[in-house]
PDB file of N, CA and C in Angstrom:
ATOM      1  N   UNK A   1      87.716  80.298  90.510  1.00  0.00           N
ATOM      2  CA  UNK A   1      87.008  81.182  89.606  1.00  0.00           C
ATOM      3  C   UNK A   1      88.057  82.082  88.942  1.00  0.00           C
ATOM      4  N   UNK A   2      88.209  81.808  87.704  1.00  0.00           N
ATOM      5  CA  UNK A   2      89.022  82.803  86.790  1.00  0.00           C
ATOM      6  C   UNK A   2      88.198  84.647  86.811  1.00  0.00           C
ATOM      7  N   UNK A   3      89.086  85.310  86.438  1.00  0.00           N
ATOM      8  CA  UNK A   3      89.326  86.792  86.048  1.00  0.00           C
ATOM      9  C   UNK A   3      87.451  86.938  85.364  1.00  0.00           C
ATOM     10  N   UNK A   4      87.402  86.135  83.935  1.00  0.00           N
ATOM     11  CA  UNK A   4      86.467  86.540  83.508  1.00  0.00           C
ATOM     12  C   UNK A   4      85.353  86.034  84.062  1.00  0.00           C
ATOM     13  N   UNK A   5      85.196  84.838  84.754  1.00  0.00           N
ATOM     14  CA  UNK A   5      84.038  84.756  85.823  1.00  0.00           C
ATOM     15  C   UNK A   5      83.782  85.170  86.284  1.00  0.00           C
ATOM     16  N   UNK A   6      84.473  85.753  87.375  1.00  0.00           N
ATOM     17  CA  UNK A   6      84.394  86.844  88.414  1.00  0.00           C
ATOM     18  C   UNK A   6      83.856  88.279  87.900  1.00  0.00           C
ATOM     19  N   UNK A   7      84.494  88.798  86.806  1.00  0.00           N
ATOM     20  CA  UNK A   7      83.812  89.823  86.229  1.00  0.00           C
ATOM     21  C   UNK A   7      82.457  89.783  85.839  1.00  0.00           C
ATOM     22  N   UNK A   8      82.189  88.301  85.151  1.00  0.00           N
ATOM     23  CA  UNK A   8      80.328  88.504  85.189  1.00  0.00           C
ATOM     24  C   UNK A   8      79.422  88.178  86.408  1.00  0.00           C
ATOM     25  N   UNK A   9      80.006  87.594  87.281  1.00  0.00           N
ATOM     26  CA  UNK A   9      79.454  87.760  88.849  1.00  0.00           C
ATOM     27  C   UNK A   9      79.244  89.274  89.207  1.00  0.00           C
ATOM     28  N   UNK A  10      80.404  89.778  88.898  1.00  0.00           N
ATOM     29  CA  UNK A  10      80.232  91.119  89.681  1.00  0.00           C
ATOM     30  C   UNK A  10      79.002  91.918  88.786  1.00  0.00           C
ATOM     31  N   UNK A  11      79.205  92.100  87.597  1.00  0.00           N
ATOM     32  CA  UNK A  11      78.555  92.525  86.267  1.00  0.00           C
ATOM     33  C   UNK A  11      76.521  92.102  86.857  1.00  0.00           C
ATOM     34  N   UNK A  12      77.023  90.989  87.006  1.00  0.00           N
ATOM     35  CA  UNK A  12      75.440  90.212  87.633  1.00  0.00           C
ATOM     36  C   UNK A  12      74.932  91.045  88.575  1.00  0.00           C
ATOM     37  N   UNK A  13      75.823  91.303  89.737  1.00  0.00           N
ATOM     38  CA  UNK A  13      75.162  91.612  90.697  1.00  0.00           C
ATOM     39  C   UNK A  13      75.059  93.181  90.946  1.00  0.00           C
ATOM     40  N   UNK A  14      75.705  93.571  89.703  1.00  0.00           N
ATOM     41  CA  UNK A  14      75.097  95.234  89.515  1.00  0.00           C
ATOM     42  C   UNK A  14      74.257  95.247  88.972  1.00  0.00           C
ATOM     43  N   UNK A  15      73.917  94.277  88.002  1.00  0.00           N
ATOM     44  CA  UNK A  15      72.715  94.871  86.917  1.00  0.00           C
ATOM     45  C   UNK A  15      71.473  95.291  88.093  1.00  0.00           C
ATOM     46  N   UNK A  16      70.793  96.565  86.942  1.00  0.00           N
ATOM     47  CA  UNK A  16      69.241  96.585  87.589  1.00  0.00           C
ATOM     48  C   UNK A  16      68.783  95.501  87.721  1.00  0.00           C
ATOM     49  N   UNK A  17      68.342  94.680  87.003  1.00  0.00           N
ATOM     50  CA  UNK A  17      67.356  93.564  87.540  1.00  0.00           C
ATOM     51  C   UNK A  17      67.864  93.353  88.265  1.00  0.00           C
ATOM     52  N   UNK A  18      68.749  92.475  88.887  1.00  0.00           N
ATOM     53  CA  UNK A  18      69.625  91.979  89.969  1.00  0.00           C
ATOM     54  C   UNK A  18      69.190  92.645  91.499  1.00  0.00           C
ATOM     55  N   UNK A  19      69.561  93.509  90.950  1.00  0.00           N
ATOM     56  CA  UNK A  19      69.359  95.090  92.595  1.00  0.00           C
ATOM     57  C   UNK A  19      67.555  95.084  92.296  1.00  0.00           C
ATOM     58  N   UNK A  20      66.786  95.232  91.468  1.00  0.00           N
ATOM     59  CA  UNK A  20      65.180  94.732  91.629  1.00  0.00           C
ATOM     60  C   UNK A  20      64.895  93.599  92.106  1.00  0.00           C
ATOM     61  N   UNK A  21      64.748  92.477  91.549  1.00  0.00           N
ATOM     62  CA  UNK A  21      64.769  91.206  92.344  1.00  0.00           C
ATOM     63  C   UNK A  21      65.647  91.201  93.861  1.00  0.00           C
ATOM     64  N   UNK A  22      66.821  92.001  93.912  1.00  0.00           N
ATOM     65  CA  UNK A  22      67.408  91.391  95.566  1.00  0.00           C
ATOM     66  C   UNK A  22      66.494  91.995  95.949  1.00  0.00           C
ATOM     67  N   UNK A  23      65.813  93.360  95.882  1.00  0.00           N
ATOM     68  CA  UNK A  23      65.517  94.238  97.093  1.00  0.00           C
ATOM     69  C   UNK A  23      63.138  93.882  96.612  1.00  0.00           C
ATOM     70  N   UNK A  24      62.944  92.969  95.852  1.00  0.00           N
ATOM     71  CA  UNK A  24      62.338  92.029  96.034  1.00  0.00           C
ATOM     72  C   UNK A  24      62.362  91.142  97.107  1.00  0.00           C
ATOM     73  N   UNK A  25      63.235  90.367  96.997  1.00  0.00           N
ATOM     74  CA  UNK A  25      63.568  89.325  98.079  1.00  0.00           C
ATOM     75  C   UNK A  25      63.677  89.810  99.093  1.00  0.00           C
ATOM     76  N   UNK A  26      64.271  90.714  99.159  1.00  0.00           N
ATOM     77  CA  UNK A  26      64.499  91.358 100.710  1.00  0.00           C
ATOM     78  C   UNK A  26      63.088  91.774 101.221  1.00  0.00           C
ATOM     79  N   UNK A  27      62.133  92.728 100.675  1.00  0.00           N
ATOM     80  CA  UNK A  27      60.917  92.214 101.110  1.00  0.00           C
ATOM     81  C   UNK A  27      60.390  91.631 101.559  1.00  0.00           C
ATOM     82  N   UNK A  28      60.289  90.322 100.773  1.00  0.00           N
ATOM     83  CA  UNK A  28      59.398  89.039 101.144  1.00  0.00           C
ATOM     84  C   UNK A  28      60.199  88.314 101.540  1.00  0.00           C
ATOM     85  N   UNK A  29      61.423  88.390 102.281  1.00  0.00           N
ATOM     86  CA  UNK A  29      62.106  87.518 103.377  1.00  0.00           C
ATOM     87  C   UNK A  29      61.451  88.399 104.659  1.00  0.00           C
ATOM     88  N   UNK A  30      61.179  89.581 104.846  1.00  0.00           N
ATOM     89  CA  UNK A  30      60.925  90.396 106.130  1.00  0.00           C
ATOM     90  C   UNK A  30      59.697  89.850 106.552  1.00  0.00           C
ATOM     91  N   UNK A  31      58.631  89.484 105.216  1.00  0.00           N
ATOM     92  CA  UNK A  31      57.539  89.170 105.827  1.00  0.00           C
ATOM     93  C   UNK A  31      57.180  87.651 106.160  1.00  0.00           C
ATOM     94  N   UNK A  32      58.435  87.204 106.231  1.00  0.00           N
ATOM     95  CA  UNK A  32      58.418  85.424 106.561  1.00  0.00           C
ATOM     96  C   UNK A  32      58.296  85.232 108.299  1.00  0.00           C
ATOM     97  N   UNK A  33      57.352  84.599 108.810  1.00  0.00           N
ATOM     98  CA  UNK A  33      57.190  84.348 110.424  1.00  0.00           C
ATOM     99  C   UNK A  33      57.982  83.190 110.863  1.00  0.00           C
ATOM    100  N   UNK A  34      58.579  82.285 109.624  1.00  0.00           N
ATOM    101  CA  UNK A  34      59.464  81.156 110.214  1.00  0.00           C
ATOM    102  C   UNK A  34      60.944  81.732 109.498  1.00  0.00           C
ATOM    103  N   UNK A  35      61.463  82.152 109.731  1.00  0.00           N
ATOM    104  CA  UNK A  35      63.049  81.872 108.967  1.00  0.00           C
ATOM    105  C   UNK A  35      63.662  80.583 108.810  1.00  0.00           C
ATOM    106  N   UNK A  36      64.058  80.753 107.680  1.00  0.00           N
ATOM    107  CA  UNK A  36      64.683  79.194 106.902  1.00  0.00           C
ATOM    108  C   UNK A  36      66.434  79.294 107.361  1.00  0.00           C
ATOM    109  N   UNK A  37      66.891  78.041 108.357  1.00  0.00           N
ATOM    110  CA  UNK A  37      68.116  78.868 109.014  1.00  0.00           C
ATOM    111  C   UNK A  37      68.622  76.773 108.550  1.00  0.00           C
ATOM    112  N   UNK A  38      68.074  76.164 107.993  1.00  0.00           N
ATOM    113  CA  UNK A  38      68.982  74.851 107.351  1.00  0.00           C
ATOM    114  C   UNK A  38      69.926  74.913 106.363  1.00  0.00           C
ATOM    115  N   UNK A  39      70.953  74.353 106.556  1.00  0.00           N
ATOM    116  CA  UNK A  39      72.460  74.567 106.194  1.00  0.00           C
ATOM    117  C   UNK A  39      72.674  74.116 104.951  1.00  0.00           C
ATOM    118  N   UNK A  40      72.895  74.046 103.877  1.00  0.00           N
ATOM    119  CA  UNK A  40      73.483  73.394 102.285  1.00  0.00           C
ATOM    120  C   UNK A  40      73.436  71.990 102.576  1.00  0.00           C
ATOM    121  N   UNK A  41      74.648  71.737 103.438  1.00  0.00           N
ATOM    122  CA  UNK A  41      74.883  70.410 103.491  1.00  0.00           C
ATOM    123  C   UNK A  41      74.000  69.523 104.059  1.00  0.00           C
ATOM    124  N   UNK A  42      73.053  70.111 105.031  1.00  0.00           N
ATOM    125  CA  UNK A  42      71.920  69.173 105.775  1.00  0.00           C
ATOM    126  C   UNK A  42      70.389  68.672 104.530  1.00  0.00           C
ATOM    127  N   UNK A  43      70.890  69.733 103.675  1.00  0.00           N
ATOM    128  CA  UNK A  43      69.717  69.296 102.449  1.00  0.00           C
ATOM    129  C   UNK A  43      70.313  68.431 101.569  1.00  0.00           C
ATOM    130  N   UNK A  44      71.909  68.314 100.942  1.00  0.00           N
ATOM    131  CA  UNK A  44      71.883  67.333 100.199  1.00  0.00           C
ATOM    132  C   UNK A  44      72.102  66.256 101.070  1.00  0.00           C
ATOM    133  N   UNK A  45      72.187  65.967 102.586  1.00  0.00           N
ATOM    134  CA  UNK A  45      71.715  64.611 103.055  1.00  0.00           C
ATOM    135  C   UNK A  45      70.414  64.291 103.120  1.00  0.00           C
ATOM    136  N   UNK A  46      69.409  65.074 103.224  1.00  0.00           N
ATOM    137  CA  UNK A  46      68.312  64.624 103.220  1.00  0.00           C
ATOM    138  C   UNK A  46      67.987  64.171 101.612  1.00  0.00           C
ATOM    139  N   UNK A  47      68.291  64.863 100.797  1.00  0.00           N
ATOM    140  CA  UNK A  47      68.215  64.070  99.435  1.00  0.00           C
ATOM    141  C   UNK A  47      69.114  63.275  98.917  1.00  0.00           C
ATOM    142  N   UNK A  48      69.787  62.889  99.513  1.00  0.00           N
ATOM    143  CA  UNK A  48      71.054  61.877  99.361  1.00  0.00           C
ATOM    144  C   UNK A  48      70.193  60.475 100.266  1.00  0.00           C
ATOM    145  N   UNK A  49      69.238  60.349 101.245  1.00  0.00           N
ATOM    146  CA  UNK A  49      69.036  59.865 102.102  1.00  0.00           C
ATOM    147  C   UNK A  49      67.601  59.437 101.237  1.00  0.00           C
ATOM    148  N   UNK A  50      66.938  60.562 100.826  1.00  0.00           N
ATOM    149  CA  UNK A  50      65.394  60.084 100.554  1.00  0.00           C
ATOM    150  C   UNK A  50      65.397  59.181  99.234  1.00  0.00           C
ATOM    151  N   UNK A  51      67.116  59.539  98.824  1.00  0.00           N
ATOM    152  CA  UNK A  51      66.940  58.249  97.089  1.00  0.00           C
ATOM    153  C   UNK A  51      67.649  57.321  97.677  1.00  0.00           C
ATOM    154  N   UNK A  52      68.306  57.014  98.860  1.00  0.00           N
ATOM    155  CA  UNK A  52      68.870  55.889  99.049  1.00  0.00           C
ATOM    156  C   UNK A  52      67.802  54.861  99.385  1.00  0.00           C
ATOM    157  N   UNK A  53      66.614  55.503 100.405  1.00  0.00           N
ATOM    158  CA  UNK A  53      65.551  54.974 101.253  1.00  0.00           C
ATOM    159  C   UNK A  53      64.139  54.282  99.469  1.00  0.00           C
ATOM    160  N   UNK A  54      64.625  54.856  98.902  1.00  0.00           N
ATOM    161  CA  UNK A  54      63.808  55.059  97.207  1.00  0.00           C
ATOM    162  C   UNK A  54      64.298  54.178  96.663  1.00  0.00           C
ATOM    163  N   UNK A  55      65.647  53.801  96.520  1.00  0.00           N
ATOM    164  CA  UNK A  55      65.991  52.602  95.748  1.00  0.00           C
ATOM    165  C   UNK A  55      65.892  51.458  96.998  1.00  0.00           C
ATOM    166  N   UNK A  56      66.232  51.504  98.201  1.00  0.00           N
ATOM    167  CA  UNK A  56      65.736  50.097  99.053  1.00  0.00           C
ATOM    168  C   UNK A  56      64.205  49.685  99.245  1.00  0.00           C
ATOM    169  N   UNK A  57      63.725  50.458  98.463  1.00  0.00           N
ATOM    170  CA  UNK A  57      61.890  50.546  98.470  1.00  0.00           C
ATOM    171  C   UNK A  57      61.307  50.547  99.752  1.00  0.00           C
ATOM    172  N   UNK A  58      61.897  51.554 100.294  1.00  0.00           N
ATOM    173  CA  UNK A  58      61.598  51.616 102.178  1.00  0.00           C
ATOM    174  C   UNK A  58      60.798  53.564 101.872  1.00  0.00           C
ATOM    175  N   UNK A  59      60.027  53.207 102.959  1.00  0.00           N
ATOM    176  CA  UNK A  59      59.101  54.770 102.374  1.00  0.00           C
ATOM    177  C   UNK A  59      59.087  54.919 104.175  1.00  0.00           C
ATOM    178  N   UNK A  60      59.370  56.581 103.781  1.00  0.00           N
ATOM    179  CA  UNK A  60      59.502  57.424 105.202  1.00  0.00           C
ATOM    180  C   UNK A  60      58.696  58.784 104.694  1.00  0.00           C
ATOM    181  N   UNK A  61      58.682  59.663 106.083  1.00  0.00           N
ATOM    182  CA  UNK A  61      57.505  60.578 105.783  1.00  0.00           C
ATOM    183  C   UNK A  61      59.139  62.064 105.963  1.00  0.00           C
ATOM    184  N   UNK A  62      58.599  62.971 105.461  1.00  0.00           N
ATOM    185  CA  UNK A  62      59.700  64.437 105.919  1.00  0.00           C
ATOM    186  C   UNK A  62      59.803  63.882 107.164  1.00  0.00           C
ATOM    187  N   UNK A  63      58.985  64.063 108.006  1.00  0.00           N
ATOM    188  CA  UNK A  63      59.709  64.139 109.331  1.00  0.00           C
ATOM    189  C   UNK A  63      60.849  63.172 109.680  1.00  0.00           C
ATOM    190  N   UNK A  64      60.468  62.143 109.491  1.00  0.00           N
ATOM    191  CA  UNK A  64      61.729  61.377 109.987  1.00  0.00           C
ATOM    192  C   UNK A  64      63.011  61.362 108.922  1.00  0.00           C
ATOM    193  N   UNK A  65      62.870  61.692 107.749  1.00  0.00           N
ATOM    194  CA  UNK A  65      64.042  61.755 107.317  1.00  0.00           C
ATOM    195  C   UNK A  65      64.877  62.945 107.983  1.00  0.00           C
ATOM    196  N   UNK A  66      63.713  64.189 108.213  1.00  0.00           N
ATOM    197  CA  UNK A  66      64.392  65.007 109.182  1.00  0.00           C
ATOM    198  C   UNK A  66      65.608  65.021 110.857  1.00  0.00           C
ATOM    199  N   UNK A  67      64.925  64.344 110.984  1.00  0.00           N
ATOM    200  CA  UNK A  67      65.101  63.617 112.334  1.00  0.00           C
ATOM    201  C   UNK A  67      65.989  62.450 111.958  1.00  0.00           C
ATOM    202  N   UNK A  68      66.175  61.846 110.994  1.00  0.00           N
ATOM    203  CA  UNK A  68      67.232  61.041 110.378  1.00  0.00           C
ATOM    204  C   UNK A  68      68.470  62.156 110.252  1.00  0.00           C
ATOM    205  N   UNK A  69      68.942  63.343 109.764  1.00  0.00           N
ATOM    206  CA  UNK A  69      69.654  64.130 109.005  1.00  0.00           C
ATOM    207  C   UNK A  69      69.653  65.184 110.281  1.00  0.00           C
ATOM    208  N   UNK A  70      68.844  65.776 111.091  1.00  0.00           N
ATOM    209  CA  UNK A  70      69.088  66.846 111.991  1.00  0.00           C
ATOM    210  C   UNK A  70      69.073  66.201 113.356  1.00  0.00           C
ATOM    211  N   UNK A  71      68.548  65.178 113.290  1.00  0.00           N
ATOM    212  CA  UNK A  71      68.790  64.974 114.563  1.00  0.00           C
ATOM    213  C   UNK A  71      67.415  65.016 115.515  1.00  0.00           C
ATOM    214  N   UNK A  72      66.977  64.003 116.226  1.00  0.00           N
ATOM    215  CA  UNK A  72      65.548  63.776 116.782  1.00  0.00           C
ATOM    216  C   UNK A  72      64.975  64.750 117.420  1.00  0.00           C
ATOM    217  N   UNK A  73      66.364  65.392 118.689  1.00  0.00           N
ATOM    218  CA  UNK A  73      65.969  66.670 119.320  1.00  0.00           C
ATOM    219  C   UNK A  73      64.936  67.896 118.931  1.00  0.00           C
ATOM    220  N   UNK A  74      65.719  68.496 117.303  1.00  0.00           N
ATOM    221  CA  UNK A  74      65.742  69.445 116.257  1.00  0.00           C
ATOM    222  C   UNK A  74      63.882  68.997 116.285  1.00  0.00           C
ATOM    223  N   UNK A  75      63.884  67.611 115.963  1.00  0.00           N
ATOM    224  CA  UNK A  75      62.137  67.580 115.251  1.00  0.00           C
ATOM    225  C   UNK A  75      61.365  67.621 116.456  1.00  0.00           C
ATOM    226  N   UNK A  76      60.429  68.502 116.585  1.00  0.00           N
ATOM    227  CA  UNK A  76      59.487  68.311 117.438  1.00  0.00           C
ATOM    228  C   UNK A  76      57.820  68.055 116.864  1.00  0.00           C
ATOM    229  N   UNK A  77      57.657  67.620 115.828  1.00  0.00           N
ATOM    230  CA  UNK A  77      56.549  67.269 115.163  1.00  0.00           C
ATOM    231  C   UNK A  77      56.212  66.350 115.976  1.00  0.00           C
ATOM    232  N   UNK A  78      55.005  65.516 116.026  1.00  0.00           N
ATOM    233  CA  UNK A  78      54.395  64.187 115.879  1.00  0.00           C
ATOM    234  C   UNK A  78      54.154  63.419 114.572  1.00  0.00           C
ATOM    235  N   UNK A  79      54.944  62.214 114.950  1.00  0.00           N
ATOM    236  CA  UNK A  79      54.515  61.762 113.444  1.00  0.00           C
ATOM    237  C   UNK A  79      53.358  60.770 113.515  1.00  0.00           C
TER     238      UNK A  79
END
């Protein structure tokens, strides 16, 4: 990230709106009963996974692609 990128990042994250919307979010993250704690990379395998399964014309449900990508333990659904 160059000089002037960085300056409108920072620029971004002063503006009012910016500081309205975070402290928005911050709100309505407090009132969430599940926290969302899945990692970047575990989502573009699951969508790396659900178009591979899409072009072999093989059809799976969330869960098991879940359980494909996190690991069987992680899922405790019934499918």
């Amino acid at each position: 990230m160059n000089k002037e990128e960085w300056t409108r990042v920072c620029d971004l994250f002063a503006s009012e709106e910016f500081q309205r919307r975070s402290a928005i979010n911050k709100e309505n993250r407090a009132k969430l009963k599940i926290v969302h704690t899945l990692e970047r990379g575990s989502i573009e395998k699951m969508e790396a996974l659900q178009l591979q399964h899409e072009s072999e014309g093989k059809s799976y449900t969330e869960v098991e692609i879940f359980a494909e990508v996190l690991g069987r333990k992680l899922v405790t659904c019934e499918v």
